[in-house]
Protein backbone atom coordinates (compact mmCIF):
# COMPACT_ATOMS: atom_id res chain seq x y z
CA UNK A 1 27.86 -10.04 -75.27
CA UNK A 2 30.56 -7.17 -74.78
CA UNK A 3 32.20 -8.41 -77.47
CA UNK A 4 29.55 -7.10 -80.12
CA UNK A 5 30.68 -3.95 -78.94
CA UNK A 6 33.63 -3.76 -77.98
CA UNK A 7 35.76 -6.56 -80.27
CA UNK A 8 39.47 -5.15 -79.53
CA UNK A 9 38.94 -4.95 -76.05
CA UNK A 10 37.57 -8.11 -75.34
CA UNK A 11 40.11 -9.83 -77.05
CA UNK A 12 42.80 -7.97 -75.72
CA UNK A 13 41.83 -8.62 -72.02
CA UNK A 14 40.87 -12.04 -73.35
CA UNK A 15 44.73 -12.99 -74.42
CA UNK A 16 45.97 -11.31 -71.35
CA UNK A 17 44.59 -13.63 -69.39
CA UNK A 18 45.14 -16.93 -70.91
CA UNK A 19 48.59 -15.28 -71.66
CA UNK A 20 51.95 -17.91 -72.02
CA UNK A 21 53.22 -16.23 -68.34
CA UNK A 22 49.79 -16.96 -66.88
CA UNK A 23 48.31 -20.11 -68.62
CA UNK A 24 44.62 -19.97 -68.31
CA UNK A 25 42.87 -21.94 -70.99
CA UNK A 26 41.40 -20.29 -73.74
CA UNK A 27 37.94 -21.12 -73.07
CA UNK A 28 37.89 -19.93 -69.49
CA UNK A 29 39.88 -17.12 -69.73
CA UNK A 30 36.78 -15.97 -72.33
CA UNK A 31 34.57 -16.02 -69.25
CA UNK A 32 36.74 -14.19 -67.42
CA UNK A 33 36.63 -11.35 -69.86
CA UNK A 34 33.72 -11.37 -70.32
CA UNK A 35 33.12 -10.93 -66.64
CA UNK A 36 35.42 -7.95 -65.99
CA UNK A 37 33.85 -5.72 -69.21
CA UNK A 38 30.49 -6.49 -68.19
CA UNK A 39 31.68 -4.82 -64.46
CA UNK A 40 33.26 -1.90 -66.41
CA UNK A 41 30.24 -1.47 -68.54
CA UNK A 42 28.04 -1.51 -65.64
CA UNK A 43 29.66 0.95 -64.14
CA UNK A 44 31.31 -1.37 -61.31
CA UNK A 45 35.32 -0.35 -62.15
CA UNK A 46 36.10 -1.52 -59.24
CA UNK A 47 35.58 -5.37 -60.62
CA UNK A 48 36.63 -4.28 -64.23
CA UNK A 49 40.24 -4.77 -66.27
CA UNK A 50 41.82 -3.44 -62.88
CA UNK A 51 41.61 -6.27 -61.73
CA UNK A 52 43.83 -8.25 -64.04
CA UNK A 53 46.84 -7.10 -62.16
CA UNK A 54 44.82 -9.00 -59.00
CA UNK A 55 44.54 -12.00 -60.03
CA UNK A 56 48.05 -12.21 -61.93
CA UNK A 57 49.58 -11.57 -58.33
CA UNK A 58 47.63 -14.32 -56.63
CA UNK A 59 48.73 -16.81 -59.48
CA UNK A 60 52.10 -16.06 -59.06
CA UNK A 61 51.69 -16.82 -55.58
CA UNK A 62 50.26 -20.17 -55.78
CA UNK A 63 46.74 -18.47 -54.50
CA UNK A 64 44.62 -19.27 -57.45
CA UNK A 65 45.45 -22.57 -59.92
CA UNK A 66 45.57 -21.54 -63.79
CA UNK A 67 43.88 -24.58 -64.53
CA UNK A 68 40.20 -25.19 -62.90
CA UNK A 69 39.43 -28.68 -61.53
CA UNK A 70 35.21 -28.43 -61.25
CA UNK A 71 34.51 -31.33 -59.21
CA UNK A 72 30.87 -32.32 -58.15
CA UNK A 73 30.96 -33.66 -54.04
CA UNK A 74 27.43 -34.32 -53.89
CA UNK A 75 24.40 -34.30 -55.75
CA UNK A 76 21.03 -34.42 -56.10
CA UNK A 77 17.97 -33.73 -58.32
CA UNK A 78 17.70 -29.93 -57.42
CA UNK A 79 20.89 -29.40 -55.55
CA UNK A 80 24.66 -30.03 -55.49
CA UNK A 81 27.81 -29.19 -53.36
CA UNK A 82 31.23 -28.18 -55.92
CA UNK A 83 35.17 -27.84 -54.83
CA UNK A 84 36.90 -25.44 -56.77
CA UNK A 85 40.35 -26.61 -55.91
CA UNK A 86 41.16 -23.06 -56.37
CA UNK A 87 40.89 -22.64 -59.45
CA UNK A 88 39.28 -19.41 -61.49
CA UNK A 89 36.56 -18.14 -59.55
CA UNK A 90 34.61 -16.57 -62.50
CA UNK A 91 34.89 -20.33 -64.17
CA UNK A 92 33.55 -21.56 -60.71
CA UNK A 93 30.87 -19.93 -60.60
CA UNK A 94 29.59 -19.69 -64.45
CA UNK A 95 30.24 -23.31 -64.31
CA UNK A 96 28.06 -24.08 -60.98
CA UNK A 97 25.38 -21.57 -61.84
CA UNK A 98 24.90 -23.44 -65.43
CA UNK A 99 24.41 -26.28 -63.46
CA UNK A 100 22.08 -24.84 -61.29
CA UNK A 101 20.07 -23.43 -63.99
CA UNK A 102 19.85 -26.83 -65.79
CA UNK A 103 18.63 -28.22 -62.64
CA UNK A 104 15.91 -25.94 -62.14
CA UNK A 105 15.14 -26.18 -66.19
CA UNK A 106 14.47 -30.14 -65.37
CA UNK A 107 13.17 -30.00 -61.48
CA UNK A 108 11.93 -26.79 -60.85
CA UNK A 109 14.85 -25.24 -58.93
CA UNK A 110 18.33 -25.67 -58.86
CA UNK A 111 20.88 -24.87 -55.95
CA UNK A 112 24.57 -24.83 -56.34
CA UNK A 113 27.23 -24.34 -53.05
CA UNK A 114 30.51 -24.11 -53.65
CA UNK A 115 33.91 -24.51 -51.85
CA UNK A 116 37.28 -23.88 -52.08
CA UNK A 117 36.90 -20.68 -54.70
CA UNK A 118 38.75 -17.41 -55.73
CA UNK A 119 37.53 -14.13 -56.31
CA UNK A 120 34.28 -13.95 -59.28
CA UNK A 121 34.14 -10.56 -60.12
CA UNK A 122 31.02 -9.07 -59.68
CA UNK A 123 28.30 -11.49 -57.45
CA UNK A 124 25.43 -10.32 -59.97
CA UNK A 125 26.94 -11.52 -63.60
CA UNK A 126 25.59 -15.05 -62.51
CA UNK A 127 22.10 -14.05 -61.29
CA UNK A 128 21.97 -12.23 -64.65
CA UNK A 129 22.87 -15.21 -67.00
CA UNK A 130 19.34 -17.24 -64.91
CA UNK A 131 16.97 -13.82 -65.42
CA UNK A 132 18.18 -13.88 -69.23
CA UNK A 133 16.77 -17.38 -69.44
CA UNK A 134 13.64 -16.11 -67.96
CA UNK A 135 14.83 -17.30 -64.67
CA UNK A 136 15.23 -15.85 -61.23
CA UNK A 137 18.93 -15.79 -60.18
CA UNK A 138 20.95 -15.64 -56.99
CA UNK A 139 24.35 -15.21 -56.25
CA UNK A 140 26.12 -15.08 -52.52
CA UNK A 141 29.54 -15.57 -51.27
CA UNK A 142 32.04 -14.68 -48.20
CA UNK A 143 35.31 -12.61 -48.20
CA UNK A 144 38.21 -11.93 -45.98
CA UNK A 145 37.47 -9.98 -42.71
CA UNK A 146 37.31 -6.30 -43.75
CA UNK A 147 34.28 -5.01 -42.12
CA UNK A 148 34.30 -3.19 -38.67
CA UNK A 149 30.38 -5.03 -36.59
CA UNK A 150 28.22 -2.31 -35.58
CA UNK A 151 29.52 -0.55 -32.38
CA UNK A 152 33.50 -1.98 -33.24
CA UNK A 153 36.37 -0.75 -35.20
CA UNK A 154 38.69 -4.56 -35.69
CA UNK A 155 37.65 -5.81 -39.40
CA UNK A 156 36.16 -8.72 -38.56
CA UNK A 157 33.48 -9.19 -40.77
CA UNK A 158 33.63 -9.99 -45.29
CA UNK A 159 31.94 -7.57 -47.17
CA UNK A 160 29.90 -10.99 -48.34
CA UNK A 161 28.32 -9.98 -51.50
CA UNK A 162 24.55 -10.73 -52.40
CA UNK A 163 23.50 -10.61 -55.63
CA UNK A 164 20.05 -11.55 -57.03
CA UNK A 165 18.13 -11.05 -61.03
CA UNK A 166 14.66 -11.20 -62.47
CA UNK A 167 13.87 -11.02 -65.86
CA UNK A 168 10.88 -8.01 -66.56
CA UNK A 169 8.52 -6.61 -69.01
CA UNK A 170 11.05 -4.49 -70.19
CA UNK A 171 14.29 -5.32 -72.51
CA UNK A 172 16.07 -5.90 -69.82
CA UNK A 173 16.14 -7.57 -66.58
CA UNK A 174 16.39 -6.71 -62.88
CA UNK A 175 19.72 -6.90 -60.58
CA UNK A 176 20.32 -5.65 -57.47
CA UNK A 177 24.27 -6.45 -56.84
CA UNK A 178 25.07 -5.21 -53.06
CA UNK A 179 28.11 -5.18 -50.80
CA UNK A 180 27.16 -5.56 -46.71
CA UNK A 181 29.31 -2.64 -46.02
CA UNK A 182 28.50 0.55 -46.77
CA UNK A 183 31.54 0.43 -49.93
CA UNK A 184 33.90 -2.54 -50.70
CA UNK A 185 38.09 -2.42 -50.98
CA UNK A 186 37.66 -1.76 -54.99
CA UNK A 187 36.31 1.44 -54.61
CA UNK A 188 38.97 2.21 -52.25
CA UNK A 189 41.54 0.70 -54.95
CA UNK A 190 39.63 3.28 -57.99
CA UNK A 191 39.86 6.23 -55.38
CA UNK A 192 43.55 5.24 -55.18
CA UNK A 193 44.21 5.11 -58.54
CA UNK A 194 42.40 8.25 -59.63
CA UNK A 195 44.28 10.15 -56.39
CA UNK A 196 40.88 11.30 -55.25
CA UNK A 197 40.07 10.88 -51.01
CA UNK A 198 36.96 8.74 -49.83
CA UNK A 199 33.84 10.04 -48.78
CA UNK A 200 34.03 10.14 -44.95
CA UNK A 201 31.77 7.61 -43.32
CA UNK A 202 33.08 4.38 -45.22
CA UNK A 203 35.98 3.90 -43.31
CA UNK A 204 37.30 3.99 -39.75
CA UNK A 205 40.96 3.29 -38.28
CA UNK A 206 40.93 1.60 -34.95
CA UNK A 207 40.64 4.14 -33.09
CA UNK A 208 36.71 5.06 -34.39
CA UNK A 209 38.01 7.94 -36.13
CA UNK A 210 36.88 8.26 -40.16
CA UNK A 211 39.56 8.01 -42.75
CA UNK A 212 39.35 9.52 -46.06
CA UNK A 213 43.00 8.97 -47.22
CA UNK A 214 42.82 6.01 -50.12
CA UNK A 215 46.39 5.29 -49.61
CA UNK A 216 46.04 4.75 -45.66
CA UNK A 217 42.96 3.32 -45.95
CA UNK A 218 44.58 0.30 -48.33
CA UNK A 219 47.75 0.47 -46.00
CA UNK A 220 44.88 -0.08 -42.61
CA UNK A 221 43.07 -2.84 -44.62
CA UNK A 222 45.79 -4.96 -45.17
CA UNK A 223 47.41 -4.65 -41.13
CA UNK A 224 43.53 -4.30 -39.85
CA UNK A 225 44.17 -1.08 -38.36
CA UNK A 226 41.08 0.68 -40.22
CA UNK A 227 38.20 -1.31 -41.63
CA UNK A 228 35.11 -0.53 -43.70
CA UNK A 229 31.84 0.39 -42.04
CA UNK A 230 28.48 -2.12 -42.58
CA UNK A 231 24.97 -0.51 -43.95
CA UNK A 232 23.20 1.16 -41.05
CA UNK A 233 26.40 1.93 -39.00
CA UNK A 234 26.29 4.97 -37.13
CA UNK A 235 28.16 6.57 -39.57
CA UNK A 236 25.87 5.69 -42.31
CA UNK A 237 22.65 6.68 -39.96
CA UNK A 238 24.58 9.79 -38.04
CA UNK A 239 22.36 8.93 -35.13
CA UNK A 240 20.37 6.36 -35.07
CA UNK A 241 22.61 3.02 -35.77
CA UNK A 242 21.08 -0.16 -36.98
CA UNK A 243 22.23 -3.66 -37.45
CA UNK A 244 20.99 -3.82 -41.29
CA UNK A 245 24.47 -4.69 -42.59
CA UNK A 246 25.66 -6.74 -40.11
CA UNK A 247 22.30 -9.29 -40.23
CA UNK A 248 22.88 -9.70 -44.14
CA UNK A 249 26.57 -9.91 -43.13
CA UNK A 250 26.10 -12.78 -41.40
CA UNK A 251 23.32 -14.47 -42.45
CA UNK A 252 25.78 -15.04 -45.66
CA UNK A 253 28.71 -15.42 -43.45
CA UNK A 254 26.70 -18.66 -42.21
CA UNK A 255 25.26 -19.84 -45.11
CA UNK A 256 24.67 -23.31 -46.92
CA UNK A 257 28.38 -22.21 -48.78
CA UNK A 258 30.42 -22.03 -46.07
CA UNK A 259 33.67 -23.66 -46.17
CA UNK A 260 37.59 -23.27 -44.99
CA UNK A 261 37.86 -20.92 -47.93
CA UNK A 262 35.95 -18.55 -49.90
CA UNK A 263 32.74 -20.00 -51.30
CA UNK A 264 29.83 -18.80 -52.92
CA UNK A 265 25.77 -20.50 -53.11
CA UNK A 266 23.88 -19.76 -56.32
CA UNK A 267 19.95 -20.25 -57.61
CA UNK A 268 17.75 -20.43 -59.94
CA UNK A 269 13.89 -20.85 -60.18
CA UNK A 270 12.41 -21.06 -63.21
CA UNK A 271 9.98 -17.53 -63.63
């Protein structure tokens, strides 16, 4: 899709990341491209190119495997469970939600969990691939502790993406693509990189107090001394605090995908 029009830089960020130093296949490292430019051209930087420099870290560190091993657990007609093996997330998941949609193609819905994952990029890219095939698409997943609970300042909670799409009358479809937290890290991480502060009211340091520094806010992430704030903290409402975010949070938190690492559940009905 991005590559109609954008050639260069799809193929650019395609080779980086199937590059010698890395070695992810050819083939998957096209989804992965894929993946980021669609964040960029969405507006989502904070899933875009930057990331490459992400997930080249983790593979150096033996945190993500080059090469992914899909493997189907269990299955049924209309569902089945996958291990990753941590391999590429993005893979993962276009991988499991194909399977999902060809499920639901056949049966009338299909539903995908997955363990053992890496990061995916941005939760709505797979919704989007059902609505374009006139489906109805959903995406979910946990994350490492980062969110403060209503009330509390120690991260305890993922930001635990949802993501769902529809197609429409129109020439396009419908996604809503949502953090539980008011922001997530990468918008931290483009703050950082464009030197600009953070809104107050995203982030607290354990002490309640709001942080708006992008390098101390990265620095508090990573030694849980500050952590993001959920939808319908009392930040967000000023005075009149809700549990909104932290319901979603852990509704997915305790979902059908929920395994010793991060894992994601995806849909689709056919419309």
């Amino acid at each position: 899709m991005n590559e109609h029009a954008f050639p260069s830089l799809s193929t650019t960020v395609r080779y980086t990341v199937s590059d010698a130093a890395v070695g992810v296949p050819r083939q998957d490292a096209a989804i992965v491209s894929d993946c980021l430019l669609t964040a960029n051209l969405s507006g989502i930087d904070s899933h875009g190119v930057g990331r490459l420099k992400y997930y080249y870290d983790r593979i150096q560190r033996g945190q993500h495997q080059t090469e992914t091993h899909f493997e189907i657990v269990k299955e049924t007609e209309t569902t089945a469970l996958i291990d990753g093996n941590h391999g590429t997330g993005h893979v993962i998941a276009y991988r499991a939600m194909k399977l999902a949609m060809d499920k639901a193609r056949r049966y009338g819905m299909g539903s995908v969990a997955v363990r053992n994952s890496t990061h995916f990029g941005i939760a709505g890219y797979y919704p989007l691939m059902a609505a374009k095939s006139g489906m109805l698409g959903l995406a979910v997943t946990n994350a490492r502790p980062s969110i403060a609970p209503t009330f509390g300042t120690e991260p305890m909670l993922g930001t635990n993406p949802i993501a769902f799409a529809v197609p429409t009358d129109m020439p396009y479809p419908f996604c809503l693509d949502m953090a539980t937290s008011i922001c997530q890290r990468g918008k931290i991480e483009v703050a950082d990189r464009a030197e600009k502060p953070v809104p107050e009211g995203w982030v607290i340091d354990d002490k309640a107090q709001p942080m708006t520094d992008a390098p101390a806010i990265l620095e508090g992430l990573s030694s849980a001394t500050a952590a993001l704030l959920p939808l319908g903290s009392m930040a967000a409402a000023q005075c009149s605090p809700d549990f909104t975010g932290v319901t979603l949070n852990v509704s997915t938190q305790n979902g059908p995908a929920i395994a010793s690492a991060l894992a994601l559940w995806l849909l689709a009905v056919p419309g």
